[in-house]
C-alpha atoms as a PDB file:
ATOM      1  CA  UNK A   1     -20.358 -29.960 -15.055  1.00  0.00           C
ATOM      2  CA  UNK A   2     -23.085 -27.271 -14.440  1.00  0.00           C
ATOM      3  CA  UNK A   3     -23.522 -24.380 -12.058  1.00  0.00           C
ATOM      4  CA  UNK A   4     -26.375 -26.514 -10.022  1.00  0.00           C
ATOM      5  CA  UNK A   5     -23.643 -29.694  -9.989  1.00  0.00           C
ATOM      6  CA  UNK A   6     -21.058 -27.426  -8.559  1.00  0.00           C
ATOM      7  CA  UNK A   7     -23.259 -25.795  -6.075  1.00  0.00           C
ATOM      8  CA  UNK A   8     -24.476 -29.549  -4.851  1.00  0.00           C
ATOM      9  CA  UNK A   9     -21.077 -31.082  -5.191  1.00  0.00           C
ATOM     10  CA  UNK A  10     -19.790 -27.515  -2.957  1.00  0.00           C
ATOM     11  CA  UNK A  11     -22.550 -27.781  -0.496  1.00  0.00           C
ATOM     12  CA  UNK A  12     -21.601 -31.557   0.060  1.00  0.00           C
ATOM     13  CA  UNK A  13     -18.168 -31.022   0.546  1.00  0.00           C
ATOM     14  CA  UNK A  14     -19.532 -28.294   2.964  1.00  0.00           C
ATOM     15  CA  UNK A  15     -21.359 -30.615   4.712  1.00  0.00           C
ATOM     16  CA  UNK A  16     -19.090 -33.079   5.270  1.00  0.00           C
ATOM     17  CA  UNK A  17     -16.259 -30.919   6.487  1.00  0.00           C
ATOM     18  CA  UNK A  18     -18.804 -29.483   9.272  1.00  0.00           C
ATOM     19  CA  UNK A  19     -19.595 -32.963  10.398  1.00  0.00           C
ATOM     20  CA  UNK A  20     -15.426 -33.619  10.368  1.00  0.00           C
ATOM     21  CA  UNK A  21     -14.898 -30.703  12.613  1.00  0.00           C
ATOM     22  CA  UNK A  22     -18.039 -31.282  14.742  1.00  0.00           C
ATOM     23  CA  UNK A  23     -16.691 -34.952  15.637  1.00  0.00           C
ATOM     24  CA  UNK A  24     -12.885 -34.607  15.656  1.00  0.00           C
ATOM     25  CA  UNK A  25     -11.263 -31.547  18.299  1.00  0.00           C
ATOM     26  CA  UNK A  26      -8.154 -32.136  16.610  1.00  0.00           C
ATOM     27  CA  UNK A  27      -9.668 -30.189  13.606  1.00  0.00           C
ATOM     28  CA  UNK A  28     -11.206 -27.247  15.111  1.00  0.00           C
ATOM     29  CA  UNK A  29      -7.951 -26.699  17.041  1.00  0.00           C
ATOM     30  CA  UNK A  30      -6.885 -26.294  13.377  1.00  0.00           C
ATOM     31  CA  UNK A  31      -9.179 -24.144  12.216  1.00  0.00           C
ATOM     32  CA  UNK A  32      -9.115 -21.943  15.707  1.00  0.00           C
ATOM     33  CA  UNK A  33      -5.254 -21.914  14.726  1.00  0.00           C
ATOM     34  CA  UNK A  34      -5.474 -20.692  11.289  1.00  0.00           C
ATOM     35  CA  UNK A  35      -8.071 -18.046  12.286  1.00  0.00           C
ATOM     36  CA  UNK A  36      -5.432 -16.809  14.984  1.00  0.00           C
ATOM     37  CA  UNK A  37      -2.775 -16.120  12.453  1.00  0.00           C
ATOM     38  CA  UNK A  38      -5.291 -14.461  10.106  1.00  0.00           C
ATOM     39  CA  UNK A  39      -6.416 -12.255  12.810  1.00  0.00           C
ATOM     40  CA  UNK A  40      -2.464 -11.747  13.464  1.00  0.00           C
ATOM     41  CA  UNK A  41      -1.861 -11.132   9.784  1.00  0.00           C
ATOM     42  CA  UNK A  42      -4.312  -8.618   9.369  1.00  0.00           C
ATOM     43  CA  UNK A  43      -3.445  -7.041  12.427  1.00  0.00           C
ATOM     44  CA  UNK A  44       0.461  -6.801  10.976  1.00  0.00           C
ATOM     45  CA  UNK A  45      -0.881  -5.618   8.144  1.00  0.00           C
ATOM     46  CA  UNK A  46      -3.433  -2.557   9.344  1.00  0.00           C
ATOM     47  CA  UNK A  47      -0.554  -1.708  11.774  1.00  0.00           C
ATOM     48  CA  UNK A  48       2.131  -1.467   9.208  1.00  0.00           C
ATOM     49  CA  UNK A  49      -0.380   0.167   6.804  1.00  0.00           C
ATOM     50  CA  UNK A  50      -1.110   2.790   9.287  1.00  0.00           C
ATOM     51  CA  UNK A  51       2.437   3.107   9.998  1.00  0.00           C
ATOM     52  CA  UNK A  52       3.363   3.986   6.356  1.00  0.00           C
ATOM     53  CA  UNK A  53       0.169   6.402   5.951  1.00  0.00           C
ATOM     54  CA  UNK A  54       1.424   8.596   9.118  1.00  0.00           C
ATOM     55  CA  UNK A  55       5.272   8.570   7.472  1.00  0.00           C
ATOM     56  CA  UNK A  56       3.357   9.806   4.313  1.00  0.00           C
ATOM     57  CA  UNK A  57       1.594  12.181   6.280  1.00  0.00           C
ATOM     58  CA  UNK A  58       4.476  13.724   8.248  1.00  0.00           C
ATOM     59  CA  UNK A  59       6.377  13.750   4.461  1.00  0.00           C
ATOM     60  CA  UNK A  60       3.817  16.006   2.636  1.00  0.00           C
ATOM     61  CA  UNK A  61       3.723  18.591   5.847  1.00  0.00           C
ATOM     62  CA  UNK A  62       7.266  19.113   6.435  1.00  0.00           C
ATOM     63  CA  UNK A  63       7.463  19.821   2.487  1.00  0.00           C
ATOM     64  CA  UNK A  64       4.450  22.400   2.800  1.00  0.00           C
END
């Protein structure tokens, strides 16, 4: 299949998943629930992330 077919046969699929979540609530409840633990995810993440970098931190000064 070609770029344009995939692009047309994407923006359909596109199309009809907006009209899904536009007519059913019990999919946008979905989708408001998988963007809540994404948010929470990433949140876990940056937290533990900055946890680590301040461990690393406090490492390399008390060696100094």
């Amino acid at each position: 299949m070609s770029k344009l077919g995939w692009f047309i046969a994407g923006a359909a699929l596109g199309a009809v998943t907006l009209i899904q979540m536009r007519d059913n609530p019990k999919a946008q409840q979905a989708v408001d629930d998988v963007k809540a633990a994404a948010r929470d995810f990433t949140s876990a993440v940056t937290s533990g992330y900055q946890e680590r970098e301040a461990e690393i931190q406090k490492a390399s000064k008390s060696k100094k």
